[in-house]
Protein backbone atom coordinates (compact mmCIF):
# COMPACT_ATOMS: atom_id res chain seq x y z
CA UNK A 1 0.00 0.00 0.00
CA UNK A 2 2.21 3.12 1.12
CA UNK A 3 6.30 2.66 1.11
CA UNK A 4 7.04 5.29 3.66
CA UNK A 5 7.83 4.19 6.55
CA UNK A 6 7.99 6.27 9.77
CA UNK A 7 10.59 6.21 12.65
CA UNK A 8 8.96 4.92 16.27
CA UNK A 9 10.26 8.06 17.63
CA UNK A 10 9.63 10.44 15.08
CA UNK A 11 6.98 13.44 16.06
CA UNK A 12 5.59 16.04 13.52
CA UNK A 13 7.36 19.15 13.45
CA UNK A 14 6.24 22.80 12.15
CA UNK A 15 9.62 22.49 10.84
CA UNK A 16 9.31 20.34 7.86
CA UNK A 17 7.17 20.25 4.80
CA UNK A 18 3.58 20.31 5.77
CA UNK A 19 1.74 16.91 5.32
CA UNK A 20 4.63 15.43 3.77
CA UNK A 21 4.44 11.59 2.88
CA UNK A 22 5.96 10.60 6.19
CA UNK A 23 3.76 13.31 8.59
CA UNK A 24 0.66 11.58 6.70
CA UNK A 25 1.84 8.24 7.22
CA UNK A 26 2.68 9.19 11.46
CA UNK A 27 -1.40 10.60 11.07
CA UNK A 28 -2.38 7.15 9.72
CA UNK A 29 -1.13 4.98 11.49
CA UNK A 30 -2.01 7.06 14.87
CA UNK A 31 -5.56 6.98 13.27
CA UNK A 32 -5.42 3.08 12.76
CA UNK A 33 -4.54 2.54 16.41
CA UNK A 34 -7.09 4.37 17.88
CA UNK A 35 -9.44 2.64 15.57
CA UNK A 36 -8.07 -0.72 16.73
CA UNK A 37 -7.71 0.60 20.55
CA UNK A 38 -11.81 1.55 20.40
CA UNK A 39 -12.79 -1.65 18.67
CA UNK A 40 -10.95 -4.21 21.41
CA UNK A 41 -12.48 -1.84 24.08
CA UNK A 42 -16.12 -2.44 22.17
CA UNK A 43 -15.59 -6.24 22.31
CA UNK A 44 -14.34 -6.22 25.73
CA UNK A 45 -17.20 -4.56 26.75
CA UNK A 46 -19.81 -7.09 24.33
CA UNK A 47 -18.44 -9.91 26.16
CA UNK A 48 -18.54 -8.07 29.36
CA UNK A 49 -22.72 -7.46 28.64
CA UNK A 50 -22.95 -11.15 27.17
CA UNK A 51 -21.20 -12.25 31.13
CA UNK A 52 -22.41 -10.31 33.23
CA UNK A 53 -26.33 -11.73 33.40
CA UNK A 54 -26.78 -8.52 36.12
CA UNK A 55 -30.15 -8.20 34.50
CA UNK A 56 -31.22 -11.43 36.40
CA UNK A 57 -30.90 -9.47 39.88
CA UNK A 58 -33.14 -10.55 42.06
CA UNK A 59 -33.24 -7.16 44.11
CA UNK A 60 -34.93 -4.68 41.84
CA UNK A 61 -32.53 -1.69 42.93
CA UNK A 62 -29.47 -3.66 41.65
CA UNK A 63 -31.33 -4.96 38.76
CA UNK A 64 -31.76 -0.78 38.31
CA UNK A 65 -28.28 -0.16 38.77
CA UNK A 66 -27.30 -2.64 36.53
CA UNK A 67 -29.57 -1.56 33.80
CA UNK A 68 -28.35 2.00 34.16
CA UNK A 69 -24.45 1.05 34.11
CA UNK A 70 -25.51 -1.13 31.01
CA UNK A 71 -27.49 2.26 29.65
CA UNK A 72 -24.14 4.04 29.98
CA UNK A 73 -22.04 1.79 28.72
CA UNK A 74 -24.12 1.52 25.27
CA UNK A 75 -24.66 5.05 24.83
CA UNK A 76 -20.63 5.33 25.28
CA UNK A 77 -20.21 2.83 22.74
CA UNK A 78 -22.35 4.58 20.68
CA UNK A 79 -20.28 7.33 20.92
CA UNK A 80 -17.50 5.61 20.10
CA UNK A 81 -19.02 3.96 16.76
CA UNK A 82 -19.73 7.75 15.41
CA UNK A 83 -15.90 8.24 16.01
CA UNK A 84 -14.83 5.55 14.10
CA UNK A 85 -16.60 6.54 11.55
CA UNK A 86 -14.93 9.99 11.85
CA UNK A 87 -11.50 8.48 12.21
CA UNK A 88 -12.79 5.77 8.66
CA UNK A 89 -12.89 9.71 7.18
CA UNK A 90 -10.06 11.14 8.21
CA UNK A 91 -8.57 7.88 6.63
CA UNK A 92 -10.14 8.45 3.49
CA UNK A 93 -9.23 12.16 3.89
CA UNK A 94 -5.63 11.18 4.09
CA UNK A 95 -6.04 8.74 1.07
CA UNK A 96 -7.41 11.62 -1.05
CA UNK A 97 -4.28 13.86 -0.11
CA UNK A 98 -6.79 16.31 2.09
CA UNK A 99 -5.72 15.79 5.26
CA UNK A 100 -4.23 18.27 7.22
CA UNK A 101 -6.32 20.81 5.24
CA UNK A 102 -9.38 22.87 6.89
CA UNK A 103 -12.64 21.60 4.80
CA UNK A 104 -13.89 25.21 5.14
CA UNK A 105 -11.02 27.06 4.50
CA UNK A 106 -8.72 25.01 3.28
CA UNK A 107 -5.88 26.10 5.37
CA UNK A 108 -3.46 23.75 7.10
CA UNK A 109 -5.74 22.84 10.14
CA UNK A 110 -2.00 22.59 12.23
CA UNK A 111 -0.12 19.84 13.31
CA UNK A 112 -0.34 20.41 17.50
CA UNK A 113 -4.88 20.44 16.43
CA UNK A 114 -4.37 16.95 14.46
CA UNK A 115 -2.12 15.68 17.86
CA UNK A 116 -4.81 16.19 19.77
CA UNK A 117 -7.79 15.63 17.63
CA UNK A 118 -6.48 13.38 14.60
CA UNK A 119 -10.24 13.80 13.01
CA UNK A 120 -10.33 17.55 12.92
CA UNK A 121 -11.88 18.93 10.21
CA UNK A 122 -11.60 22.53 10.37
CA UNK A 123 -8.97 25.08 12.03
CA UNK A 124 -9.55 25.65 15.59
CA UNK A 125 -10.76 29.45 14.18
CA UNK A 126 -13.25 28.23 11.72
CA UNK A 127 -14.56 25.53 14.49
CA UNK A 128 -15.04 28.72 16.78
CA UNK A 129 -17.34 30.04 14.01
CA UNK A 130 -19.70 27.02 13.38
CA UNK A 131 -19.82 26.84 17.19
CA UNK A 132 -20.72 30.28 17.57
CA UNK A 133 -23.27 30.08 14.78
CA UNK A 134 -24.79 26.91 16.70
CA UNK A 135 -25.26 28.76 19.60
CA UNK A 136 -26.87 31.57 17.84
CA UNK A 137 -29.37 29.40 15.90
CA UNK A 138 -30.12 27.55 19.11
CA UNK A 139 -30.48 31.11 20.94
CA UNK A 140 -32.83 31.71 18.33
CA UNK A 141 -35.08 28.75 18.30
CA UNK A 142 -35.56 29.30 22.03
């Protein structure tokens, strides 16, 4: 698939060429292990659900808490499927040769952003705008 190969301790730098085939290939393969990190946590937590059997309580307040943990736990994985699908885009994204790149703008969205949030989409000044225009619209409806 891709030829570059990246050095275990090699870390972006504002440095060097921006997105450059090694940067992209440090983005997806830090992408790929998240995705692999959520999906073991997902079946850990299946055959957690499938072991557990706390819905058989007999005591209807622990058969409560039990449902409610289990409530919880879903919606997190639920959560958690949405961001795979985000990470499956930024995948795609890098594929495509747009990562890195603000989908509003289309300015570098920065390296330190991508560290910390390898799905970003936007700069952190044009996600301040959609937020702000979120909270106006909502302001609005209300």
């Amino acid at each position: 698939m891709n030829s570059v190969t990246v050095a275990p301790n090699y870390v972006p730098s504002e440095k060097e060429k921006y997105m450059n085939p090694v940067m992209l290939e440090y983005f997806r393969h830090k992408l790929l292990h998240w995705k692999d990190e959520i999906l073991k946590e997902a079946d850990s937590t299946l055959h957690d659900l499938q072991d557990e059997g706390g819905l058989q309580e007999p005591d209807i307040a622990d058969r409560a808490s039990v449902e409610t943990e289990v409530a919880l736990e879903l919606r997190a994985r639920d959560r958690q499927r949405k961001l795979i699908g985000k990470i499956d885009e930024a995948l795609e994204r890098i594929n495509r040769g747009e990562y890195g790149y603000c989908e509003e703008t289309g300015e570098p969205i920065g390296i330190k952003r991508l560290e910390a949030r390898p799905v970003a989409t936007l700069t952190v000044e044009a996600q301040e705008r959609h937020e702000r225009k979120e909270r106006t619209q909502r302001d609005e409806r209300e």
